[in-house]
Protein backbone atom coordinates (compact mmCIF):
# COMPACT_ATOMS: atom_id res chain seq x y z
CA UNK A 1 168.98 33.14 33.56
CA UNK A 2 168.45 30.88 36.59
CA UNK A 3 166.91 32.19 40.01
CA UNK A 4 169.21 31.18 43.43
CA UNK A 5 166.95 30.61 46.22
CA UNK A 6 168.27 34.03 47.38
CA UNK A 7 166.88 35.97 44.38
CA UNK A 8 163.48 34.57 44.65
CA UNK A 9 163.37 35.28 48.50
CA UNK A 10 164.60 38.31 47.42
CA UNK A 11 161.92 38.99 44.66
CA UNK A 12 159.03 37.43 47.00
CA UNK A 13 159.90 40.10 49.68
CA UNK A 14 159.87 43.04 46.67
CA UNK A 15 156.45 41.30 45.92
CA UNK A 16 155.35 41.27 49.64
CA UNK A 17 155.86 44.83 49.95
CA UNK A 18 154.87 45.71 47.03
CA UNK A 19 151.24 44.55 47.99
CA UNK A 20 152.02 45.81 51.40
CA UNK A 21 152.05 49.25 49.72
CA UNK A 22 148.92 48.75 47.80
CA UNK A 23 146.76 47.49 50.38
CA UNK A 24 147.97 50.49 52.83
CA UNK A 25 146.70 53.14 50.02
CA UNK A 26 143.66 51.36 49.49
CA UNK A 27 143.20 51.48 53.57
CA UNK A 28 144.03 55.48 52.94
CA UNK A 29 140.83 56.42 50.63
CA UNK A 30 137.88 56.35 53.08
CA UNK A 31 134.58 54.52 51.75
CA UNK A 32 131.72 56.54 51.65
CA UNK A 33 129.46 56.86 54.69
CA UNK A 34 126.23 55.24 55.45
CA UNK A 35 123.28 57.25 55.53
CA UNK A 36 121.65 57.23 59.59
CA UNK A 37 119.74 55.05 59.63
CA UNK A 38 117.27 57.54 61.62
CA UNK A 39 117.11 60.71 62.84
CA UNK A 40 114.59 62.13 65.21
CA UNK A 41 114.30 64.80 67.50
CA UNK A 42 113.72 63.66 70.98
CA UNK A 43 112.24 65.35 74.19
CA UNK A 44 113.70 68.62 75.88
CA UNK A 45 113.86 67.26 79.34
CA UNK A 46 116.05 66.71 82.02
CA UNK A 47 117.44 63.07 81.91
CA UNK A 48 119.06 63.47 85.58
CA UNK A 49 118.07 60.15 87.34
CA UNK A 50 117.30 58.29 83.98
CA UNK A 51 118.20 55.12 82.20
CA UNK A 52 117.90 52.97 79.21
CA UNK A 53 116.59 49.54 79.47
CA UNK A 54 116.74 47.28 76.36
CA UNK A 55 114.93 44.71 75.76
CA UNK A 56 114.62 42.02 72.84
CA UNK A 57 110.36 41.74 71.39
CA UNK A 58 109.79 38.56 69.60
CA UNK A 59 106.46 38.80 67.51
CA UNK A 60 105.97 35.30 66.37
CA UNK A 61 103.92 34.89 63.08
CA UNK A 62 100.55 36.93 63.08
CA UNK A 63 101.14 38.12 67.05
CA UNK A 64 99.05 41.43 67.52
CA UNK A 65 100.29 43.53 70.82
CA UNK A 66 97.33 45.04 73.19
CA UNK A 67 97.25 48.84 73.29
CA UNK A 68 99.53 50.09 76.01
CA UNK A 69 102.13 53.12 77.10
CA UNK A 70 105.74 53.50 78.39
CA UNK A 71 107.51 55.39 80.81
CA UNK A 72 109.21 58.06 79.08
CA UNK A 73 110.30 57.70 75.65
CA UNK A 74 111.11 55.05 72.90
CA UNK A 75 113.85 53.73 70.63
CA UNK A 76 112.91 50.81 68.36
CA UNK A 77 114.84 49.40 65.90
CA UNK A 78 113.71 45.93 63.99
CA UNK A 79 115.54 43.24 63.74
CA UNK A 80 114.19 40.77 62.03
CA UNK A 81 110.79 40.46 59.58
CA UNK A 82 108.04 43.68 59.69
CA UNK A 83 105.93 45.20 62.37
CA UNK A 84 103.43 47.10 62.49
CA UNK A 85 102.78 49.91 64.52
CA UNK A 86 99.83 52.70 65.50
CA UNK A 87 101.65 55.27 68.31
CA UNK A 88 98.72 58.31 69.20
CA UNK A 89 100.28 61.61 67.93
CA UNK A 90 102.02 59.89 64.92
CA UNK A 91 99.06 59.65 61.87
CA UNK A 92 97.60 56.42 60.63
CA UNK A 93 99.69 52.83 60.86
CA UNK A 94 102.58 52.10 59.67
CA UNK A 95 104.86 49.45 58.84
CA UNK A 96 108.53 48.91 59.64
CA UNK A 97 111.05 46.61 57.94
CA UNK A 98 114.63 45.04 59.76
CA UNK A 99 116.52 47.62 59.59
CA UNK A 100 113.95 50.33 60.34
CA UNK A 101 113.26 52.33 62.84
CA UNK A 102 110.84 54.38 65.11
CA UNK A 103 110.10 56.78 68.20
CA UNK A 104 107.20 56.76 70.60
CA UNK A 105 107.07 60.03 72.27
CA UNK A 106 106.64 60.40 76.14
CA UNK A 107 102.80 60.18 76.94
CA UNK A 108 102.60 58.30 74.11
CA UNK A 109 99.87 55.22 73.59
CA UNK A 110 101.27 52.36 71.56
CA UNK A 111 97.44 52.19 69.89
CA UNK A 112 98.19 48.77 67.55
CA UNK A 113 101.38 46.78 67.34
CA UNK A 114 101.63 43.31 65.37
CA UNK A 115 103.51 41.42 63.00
CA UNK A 116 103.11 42.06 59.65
CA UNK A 117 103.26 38.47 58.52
CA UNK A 118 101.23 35.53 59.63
CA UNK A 119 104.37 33.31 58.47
CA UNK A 120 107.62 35.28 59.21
CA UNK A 121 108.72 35.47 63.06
CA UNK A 122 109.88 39.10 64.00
CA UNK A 123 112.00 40.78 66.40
CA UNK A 124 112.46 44.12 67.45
CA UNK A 125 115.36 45.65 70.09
CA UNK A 126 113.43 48.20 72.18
CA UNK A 127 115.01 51.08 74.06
CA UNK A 128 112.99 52.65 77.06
CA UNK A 129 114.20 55.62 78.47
CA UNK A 130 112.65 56.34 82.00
CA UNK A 131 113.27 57.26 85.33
CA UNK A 132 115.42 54.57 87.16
CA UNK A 133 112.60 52.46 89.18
CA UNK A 134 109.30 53.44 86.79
CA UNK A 135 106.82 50.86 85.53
CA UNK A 136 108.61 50.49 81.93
CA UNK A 137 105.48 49.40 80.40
CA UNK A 138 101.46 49.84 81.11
CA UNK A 139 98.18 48.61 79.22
CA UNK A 140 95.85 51.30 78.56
CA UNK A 141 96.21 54.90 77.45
CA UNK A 142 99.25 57.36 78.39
CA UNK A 143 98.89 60.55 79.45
CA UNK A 144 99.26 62.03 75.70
CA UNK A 145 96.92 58.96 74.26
């Protein structure tokens, strides 16, 4: 049997939409969600007159932060490497890898902050929710520290 130039358009369009097909089905069957990658409950207060600044923190190798507070209340999410953090009201050190999270509460004193490696540069994306106009960040103690 020979194939005109006809039939094989023919049987490359069957073809086409026979993948077509496939791909649209596979499309259909939803993949299975990612977990959060964090959940917290944050502060009952009125946000009225609020905003969210975010900023980029580079810890270059073996950086270590001085103790200090925010306005309001904290997002951080790392980006890059592991830091280390100490927040008053939140138990003993801890460390956080990319992908990781944590909160600092309103009040809150950011007791110790570093990067975890004296090799590895590390970045974290920090949220600060405040008043519009407050001083974002303070050294010292907080209110709750």
């Amino acid at each position: 049997m020979i194939m005109t130039r006809r039939d094989a358009v023919a049987a490359f369009a069957l073809f086409a939409s026979v993948l077509e097909l496939d791909q649209n089905v596979a499309a259909q069957v939803p993949a299975a969600p990612r977990p959060p990658v964090f959940v917290h409950d944050l502060p009952n207060l009125s946000m009225d007159g609020w905003e969210v600044t975010v900023s980029h923190v580079d810890y270059p190798p073996g950086r270590v932060g001085t103790e200090h507070h925010h306005a309001g209340f904290v997002l951080a999410y790392v980006l890059e490497g592991s830091i280390y953090t100490k927040i008053s009201g939140q138990g003993e050190r801890k460390t956080y890898n990319a992908g990781q999270m944590f909160y600092e509460q309103p009040g809150a004193t950011h007791e110790e902050s570093g990067n975890a490696s004296q090799t590895v540069p590390a970045k974290l994306l920090a949220m600060i929710f405040a008043k519009k106009g407050a001083t974002l960040t303070t050294p010292g103690r907080g209110v709750g520290g």
